[in-house]
Protein backbone atom coordinates (compact mmCIF):
# COMPACT_ATOMS: atom_id res chain seq x y z
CA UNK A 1 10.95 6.40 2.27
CA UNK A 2 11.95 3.25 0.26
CA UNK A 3 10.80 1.87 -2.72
CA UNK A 4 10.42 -1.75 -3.98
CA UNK A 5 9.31 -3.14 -7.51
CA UNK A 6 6.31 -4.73 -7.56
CA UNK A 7 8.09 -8.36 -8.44
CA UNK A 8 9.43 -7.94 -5.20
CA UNK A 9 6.57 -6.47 -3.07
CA UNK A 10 4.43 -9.78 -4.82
CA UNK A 11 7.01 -11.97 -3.44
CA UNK A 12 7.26 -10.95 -0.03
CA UNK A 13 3.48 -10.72 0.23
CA UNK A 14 3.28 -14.02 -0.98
CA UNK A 15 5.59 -15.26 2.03
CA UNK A 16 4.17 -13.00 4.72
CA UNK A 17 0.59 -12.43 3.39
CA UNK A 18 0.03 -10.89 7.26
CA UNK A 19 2.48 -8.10 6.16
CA UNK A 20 1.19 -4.16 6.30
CA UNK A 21 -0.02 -2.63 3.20
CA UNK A 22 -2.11 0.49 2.93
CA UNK A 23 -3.92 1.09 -0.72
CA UNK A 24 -4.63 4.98 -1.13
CA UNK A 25 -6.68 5.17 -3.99
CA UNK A 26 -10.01 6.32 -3.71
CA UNK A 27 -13.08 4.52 -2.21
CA UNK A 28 -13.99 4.22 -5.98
CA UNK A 29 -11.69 2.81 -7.37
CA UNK A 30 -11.00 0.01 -4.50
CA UNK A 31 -14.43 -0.52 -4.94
CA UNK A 32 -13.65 -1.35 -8.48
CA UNK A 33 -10.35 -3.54 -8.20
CA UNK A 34 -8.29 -4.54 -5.52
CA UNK A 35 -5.95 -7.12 -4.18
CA UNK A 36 -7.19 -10.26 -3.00
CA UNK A 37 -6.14 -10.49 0.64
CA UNK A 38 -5.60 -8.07 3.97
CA UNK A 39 -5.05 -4.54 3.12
CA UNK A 40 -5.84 -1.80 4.46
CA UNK A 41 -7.81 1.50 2.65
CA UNK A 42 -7.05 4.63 2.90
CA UNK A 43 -7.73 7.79 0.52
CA UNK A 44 -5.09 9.59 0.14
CA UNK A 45 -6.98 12.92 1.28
CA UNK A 46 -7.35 11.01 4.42
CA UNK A 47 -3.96 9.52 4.98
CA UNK A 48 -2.21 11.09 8.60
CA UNK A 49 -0.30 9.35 11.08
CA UNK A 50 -2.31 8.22 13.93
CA UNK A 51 -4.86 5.77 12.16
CA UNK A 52 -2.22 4.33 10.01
CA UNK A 53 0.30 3.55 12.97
CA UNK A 54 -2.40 1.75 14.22
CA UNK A 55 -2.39 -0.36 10.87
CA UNK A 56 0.36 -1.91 11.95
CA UNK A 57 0.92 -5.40 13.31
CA UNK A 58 3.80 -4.80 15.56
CA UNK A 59 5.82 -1.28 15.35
CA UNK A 60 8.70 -0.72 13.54
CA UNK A 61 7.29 -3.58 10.68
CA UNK A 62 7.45 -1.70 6.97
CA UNK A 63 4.24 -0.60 6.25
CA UNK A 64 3.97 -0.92 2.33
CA UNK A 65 1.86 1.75 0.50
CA UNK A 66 -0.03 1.15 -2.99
CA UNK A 67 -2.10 3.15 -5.19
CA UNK A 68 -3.03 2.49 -8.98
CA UNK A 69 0.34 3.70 -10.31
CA UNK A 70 2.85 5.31 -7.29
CA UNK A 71 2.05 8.51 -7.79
CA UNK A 72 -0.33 8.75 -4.91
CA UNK A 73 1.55 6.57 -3.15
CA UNK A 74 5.14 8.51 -2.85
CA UNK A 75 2.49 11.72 -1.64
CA UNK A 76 1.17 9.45 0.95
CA UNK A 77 4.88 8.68 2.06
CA UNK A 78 5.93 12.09 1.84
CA UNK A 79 2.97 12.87 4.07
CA UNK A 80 3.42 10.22 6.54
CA UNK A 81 7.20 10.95 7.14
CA UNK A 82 6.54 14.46 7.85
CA UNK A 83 4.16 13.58 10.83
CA UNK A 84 7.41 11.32 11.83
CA UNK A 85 5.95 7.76 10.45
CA UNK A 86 9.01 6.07 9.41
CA UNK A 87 9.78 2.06 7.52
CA UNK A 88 7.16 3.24 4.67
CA UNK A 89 7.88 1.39 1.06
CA UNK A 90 6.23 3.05 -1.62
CA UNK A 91 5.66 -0.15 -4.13
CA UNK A 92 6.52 0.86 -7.86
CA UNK A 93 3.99 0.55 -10.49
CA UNK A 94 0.55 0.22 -7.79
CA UNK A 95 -2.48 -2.06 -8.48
CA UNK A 96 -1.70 -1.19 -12.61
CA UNK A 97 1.84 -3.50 -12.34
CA UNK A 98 0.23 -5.91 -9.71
CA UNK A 99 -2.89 -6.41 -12.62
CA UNK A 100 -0.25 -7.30 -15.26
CA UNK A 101 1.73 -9.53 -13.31
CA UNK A 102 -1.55 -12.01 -12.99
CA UNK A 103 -1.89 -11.50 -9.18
CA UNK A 104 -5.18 -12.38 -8.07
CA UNK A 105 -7.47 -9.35 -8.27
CA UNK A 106 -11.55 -9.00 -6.36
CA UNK A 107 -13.37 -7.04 -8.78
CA UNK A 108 -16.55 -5.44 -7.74
């Protein structure tokens, strides 16, 4: 598992907007606030390997995950690399940092 700030994650997202990113939070709060663009959801109590390999564009890509802080997040990661998922970032700070950075949000 790897970890990337969330200047970082906005930047490469911003290059490669096709890249792989999985949001954990809960249907709720997704529902509530997101990121504007393709990403996948995912609850967290529902996170395993097989549906989120298939996520991916092409194998081996990073598959960036997201939740409203990190917390969830580095449990998804921690989950995913003991069903032998590997190339998972775990971006710092979730939808929270993304928010205060000004990236453009789909509320509702």
């Amino acid at each position: 598992m790897q970890f990337i700030a969330t200047s970082a994650f906005l930047a490469k997202w911003a290059a490669a907007p096709d890249m792989t990113v999985l949001d954990v939070r809960s249907k709720e709060e997704v529902q509530a606030l997101r990121l504007a663009g393709a990403v996948h959801y995912l609850p967290l109590d529902c996170v395993e390997a097989t549906p989120v390999q298939a996520m991916r564009k092409k194998p081996g890509e990073p598959l960036y995950i997201m939740c409203r802080t990190s917390n969830r997040s580095r449990m998804a990661a921690q989950i995913l690399e003991s069903q032998g998922v590997k190339d998972l970032v775990v971006v710092e700070g979730g939808i929270e940092a993304c928010r205060a950075l000004g990236t453009p949000m789909v509320q509702g």
